[in-house]
N, C-alpha and C. Protein backbone atom coordinates (compact mmCIF):
# COMPACT_ATOMS: atom_id res chain seq x y z
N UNK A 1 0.82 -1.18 0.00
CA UNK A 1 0.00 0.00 0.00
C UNK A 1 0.87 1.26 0.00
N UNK A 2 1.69 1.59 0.92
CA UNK A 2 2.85 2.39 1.00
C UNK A 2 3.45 2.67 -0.47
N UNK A 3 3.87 1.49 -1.25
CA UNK A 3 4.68 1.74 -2.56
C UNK A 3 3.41 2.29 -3.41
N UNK A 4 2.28 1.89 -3.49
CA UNK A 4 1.46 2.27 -4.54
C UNK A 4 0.86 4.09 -4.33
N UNK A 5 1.02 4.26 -3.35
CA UNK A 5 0.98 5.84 -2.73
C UNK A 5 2.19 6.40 -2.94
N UNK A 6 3.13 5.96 -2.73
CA UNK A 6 4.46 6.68 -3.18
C UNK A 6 4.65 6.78 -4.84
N UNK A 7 4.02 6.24 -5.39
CA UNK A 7 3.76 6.43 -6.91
C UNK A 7 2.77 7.05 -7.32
N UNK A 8 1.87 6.61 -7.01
CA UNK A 8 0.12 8.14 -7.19
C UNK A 8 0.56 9.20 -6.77
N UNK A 9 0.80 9.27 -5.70
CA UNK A 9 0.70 10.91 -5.05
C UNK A 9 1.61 11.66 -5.42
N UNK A 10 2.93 11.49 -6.17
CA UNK A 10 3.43 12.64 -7.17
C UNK A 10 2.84 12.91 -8.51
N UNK A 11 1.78 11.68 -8.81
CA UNK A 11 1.28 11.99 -10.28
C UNK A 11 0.05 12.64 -9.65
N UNK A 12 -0.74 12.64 -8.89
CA UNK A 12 -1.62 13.59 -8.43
C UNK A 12 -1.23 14.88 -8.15
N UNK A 13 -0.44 15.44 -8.02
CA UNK A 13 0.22 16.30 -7.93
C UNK A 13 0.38 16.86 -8.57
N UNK A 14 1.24 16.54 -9.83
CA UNK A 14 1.29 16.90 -11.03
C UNK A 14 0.26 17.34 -12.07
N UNK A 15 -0.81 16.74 -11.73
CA UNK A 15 -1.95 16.08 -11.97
C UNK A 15 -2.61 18.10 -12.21
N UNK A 16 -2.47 18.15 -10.75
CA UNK A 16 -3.49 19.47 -9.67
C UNK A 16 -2.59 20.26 -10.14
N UNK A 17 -1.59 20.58 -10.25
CA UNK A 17 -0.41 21.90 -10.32
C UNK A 17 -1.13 21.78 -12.19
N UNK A 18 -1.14 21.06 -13.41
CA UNK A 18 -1.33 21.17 -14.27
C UNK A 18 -2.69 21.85 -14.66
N UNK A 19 -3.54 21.06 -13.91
CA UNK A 19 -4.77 21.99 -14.11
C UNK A 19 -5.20 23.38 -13.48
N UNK A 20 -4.10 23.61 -12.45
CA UNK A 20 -4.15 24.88 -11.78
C UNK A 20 -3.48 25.79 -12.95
N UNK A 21 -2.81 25.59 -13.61
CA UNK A 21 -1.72 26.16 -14.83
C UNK A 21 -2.98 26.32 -16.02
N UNK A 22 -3.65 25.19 -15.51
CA UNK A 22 -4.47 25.54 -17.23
C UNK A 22 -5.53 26.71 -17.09
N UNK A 23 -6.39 26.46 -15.65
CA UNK A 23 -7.03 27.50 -15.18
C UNK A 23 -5.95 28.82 -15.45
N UNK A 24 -4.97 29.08 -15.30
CA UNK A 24 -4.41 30.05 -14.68
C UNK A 24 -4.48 30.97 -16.75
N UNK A 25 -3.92 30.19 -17.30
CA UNK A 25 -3.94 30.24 -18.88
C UNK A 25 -5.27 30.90 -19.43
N UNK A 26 -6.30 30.49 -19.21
CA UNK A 26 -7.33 30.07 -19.83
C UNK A 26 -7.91 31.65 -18.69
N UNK A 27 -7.75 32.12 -17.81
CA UNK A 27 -7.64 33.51 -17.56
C UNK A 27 -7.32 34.50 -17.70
N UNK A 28 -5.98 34.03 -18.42
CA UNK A 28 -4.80 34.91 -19.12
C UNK A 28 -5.74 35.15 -20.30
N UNK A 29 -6.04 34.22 -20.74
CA UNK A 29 -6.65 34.60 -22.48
C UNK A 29 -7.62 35.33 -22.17
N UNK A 30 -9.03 35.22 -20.97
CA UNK A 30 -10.07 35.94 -21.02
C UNK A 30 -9.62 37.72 -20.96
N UNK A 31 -8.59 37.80 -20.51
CA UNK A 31 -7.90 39.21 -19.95
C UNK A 31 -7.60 39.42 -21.18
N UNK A 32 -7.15 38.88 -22.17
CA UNK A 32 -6.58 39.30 -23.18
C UNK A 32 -8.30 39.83 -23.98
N UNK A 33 -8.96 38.87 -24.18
CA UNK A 33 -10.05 38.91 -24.80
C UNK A 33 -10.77 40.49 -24.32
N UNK A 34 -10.27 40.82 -23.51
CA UNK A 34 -11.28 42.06 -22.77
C UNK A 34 -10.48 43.11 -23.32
N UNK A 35 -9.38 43.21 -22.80
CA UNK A 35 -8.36 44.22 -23.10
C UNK A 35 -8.28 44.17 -24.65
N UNK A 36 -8.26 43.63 -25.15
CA UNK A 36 -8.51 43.85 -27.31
C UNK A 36 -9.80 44.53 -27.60
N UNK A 37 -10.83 43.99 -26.77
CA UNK A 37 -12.27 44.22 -27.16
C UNK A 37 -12.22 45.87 -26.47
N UNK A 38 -11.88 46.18 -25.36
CA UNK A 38 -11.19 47.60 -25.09
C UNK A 38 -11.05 48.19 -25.46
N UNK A 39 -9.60 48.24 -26.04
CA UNK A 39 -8.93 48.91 -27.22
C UNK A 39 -9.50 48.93 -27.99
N UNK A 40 -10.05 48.23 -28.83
CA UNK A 40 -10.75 48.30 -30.59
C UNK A 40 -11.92 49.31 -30.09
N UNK A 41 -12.99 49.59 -29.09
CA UNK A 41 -14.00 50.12 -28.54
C UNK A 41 -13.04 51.85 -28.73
N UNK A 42 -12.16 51.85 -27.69
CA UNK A 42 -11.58 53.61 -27.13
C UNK A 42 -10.76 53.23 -29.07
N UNK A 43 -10.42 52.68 -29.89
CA UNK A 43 -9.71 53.00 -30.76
C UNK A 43 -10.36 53.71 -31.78
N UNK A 44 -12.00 53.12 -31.70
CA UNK A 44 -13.36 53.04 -32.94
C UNK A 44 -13.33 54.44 -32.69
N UNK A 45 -13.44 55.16 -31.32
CA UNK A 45 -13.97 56.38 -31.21
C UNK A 45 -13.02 57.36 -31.31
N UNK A 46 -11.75 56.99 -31.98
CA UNK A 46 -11.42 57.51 -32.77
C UNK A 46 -9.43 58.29 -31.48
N UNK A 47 -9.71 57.33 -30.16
CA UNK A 47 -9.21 58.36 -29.16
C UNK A 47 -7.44 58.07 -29.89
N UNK A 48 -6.90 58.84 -28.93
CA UNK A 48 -5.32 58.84 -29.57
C UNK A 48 -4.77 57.51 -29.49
N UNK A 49 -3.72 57.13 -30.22
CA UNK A 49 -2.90 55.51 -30.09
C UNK A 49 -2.48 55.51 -28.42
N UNK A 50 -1.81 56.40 -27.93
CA UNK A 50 -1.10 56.49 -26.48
C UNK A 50 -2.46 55.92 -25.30
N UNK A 51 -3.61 56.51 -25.78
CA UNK A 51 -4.55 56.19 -24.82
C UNK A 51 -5.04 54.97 -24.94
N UNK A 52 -5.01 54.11 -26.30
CA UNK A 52 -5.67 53.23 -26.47
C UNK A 52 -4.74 52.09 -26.21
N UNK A 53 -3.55 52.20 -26.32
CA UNK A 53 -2.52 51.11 -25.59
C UNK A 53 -2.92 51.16 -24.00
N UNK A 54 -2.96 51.94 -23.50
CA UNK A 54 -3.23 52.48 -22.49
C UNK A 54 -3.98 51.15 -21.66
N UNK A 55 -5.31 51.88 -21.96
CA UNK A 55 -6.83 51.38 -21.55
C UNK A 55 -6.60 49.81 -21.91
N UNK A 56 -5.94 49.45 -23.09
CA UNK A 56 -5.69 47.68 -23.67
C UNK A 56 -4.76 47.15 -22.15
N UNK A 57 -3.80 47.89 -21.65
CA UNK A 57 -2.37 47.70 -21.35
C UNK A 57 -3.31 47.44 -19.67
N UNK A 58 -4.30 48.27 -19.16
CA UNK A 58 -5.10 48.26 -18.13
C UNK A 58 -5.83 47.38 -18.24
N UNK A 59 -6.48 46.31 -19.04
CA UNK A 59 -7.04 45.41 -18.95
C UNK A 59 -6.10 44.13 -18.83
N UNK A 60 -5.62 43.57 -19.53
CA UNK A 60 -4.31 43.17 -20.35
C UNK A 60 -4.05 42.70 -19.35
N UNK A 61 -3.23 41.17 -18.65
CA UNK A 61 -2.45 40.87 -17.91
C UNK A 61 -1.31 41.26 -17.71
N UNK A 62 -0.51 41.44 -16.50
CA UNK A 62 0.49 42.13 -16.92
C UNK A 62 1.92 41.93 -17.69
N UNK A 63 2.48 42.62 -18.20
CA UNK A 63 3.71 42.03 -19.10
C UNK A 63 3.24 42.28 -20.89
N UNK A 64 2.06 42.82 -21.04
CA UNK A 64 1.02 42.05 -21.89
C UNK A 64 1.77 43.22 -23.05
N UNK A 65 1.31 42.69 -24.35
CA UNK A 65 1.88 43.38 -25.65
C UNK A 65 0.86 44.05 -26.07
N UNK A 66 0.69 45.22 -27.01
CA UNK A 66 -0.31 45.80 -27.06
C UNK A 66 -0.15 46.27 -28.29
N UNK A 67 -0.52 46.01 -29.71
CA UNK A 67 -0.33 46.93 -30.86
C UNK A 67 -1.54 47.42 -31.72
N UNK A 68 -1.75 48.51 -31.71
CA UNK A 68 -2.56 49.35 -32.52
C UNK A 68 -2.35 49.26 -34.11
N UNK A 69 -3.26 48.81 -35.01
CA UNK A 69 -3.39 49.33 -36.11
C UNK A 69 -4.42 49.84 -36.70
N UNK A 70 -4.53 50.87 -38.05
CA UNK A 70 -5.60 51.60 -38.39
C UNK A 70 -5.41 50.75 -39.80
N UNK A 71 -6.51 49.99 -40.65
CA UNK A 71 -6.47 49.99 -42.17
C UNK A 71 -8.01 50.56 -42.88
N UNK A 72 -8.08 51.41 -42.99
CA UNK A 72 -8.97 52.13 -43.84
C UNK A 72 -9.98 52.35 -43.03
N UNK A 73 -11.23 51.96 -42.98
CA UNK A 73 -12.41 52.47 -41.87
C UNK A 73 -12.24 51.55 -40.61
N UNK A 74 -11.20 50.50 -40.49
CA UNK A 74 -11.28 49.46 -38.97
C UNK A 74 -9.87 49.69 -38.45
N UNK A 75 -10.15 49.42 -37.30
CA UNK A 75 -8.98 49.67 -36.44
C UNK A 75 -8.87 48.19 -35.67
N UNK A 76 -7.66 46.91 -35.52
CA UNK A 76 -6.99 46.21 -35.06
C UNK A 76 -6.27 45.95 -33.91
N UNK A 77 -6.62 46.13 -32.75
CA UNK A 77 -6.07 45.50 -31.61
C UNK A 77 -5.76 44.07 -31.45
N UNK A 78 -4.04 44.22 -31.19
CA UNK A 78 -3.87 42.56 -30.72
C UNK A 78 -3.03 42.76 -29.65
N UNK A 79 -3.69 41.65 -28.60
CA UNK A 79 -3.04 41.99 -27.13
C UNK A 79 -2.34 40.41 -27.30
N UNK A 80 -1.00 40.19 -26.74
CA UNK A 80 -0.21 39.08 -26.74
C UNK A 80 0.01 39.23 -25.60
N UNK A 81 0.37 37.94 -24.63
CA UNK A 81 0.97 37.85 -23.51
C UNK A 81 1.44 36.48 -23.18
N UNK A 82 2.90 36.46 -22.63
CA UNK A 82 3.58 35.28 -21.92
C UNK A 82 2.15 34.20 -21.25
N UNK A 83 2.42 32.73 -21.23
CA UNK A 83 1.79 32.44 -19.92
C UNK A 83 2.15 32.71 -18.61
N UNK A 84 1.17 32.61 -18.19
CA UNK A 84 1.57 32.70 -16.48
C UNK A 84 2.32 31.25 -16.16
N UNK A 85 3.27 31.55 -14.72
CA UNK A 85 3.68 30.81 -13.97
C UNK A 85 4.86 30.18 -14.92
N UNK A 86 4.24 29.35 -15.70
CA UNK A 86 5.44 28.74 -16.76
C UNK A 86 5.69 29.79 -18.01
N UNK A 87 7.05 30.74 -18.13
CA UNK A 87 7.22 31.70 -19.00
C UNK A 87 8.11 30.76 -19.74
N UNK A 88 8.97 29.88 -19.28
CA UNK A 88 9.64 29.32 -20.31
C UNK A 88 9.60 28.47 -21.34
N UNK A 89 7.90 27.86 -21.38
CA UNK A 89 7.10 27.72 -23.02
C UNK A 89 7.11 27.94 -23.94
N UNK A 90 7.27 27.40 -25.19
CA UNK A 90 7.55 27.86 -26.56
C UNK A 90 6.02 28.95 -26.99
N UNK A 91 5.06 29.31 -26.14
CA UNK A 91 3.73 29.87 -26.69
C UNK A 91 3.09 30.68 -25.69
N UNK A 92 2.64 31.49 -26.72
CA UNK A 92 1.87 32.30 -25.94
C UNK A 92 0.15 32.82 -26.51
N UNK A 93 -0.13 33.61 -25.27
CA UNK A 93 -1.29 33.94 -25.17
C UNK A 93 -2.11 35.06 -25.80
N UNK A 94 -2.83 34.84 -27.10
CA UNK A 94 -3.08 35.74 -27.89
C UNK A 94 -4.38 36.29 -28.77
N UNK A 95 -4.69 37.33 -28.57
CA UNK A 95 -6.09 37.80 -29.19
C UNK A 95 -5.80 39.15 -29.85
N UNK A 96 -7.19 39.47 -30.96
CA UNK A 96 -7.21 40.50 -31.46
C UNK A 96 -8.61 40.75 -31.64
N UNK A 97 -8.67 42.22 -31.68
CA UNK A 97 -10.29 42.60 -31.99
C UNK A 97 -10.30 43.47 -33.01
N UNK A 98 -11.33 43.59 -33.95
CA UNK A 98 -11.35 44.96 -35.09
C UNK A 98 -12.30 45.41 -34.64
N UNK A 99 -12.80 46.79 -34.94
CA UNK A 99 -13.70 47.15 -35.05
C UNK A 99 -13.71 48.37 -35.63
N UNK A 100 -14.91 49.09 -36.77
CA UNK A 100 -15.26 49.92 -37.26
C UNK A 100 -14.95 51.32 -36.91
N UNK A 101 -14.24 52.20 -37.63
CA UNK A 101 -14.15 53.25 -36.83
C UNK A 101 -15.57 54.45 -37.20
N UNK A 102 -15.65 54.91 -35.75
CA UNK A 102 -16.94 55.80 -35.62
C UNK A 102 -17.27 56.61 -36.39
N UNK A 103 -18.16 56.92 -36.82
CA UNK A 103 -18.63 58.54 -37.26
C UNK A 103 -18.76 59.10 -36.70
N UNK A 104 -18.05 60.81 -36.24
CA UNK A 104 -18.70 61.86 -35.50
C UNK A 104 -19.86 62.21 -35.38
N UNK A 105 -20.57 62.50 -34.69
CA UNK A 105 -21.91 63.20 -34.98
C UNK A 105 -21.93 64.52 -35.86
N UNK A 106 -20.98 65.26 -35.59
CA UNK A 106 -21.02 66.71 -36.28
C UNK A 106 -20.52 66.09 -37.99
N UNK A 107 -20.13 64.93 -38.05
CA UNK A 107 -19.78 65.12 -39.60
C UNK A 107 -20.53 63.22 -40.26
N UNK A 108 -21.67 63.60 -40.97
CA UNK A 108 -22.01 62.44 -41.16
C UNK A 108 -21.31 61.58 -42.32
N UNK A 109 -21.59 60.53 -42.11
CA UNK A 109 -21.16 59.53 -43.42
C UNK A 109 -20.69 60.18 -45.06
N UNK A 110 -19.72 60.11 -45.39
CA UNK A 110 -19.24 60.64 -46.68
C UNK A 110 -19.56 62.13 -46.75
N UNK A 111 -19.46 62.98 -45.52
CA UNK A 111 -19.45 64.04 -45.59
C UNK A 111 -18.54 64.88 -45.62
N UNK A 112 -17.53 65.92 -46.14
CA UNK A 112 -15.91 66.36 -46.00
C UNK A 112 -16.03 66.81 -44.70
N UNK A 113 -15.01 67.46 -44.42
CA UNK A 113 -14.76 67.82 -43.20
C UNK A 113 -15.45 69.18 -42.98
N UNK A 114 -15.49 69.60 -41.59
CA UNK A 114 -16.70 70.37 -41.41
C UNK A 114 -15.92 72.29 -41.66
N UNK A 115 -17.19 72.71 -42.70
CA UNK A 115 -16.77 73.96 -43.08
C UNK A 115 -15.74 73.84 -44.25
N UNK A 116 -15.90 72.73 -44.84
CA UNK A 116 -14.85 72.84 -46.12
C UNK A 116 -16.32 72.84 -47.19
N UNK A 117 -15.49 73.50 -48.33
CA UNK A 117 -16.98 74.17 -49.32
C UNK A 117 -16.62 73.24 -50.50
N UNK A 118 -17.86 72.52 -50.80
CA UNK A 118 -17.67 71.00 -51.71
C UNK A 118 -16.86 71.48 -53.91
């Protein structure tokens, strides 16, 4: 009985520390998921790049990567981050969000800019 416990109970172990790691992961990503969806939101409305790393970088687990892009009317947030606990993994933790950028109210859809004479 002794030998067969001295063999389970480090693989139980292993067992619990692994799924505590996966939980721990699988949190990491939801943080990521928020912090993109964030950013793409403060990016749509048009706010500066500095703020919108920002607000991503405040959701974001910490350590977390944060890059802004603009391509034509959508704007691209992708938040990357190390795993937790185990950093020395070949992979990491990663999301992106687009979303549409806003129309002002003062200047509607395909309208020039305001006070320019067509």
């Amino acid at each position: 009985m002794t030998a067969e416990t001295a063999v389970v109970l480090p693989v139980l172990v292993v067992f619990a520390m692994a799924l505590v790691w996966g939980l721990l992961v699988v949190a990491a990503q939801i943080q990521c998921v928020d912090a993109a969806r964030t950013g793409a939101r403060a990016a749509a409305r048009e706010d500066p790049a500095d703020a919108v790393v920002q607000v991503a970088r405040e959701a974001a687990p910490s350590g977390a990567r944060v890059t802004v892009g603009r391509e034509g009317g959508q704007v691209r947030v992708v938040v990357t981050a190390d795993p937790p606990a185990l950093h020395g993994l070949p992979f990491e933790v990663r999301e992106e969000a687009v979303a549409s950028v806003e129309q002002s109210a003062a200047q509607p859809a395909g309208a020039g800019p305001v006070g320019a004479e067509p």
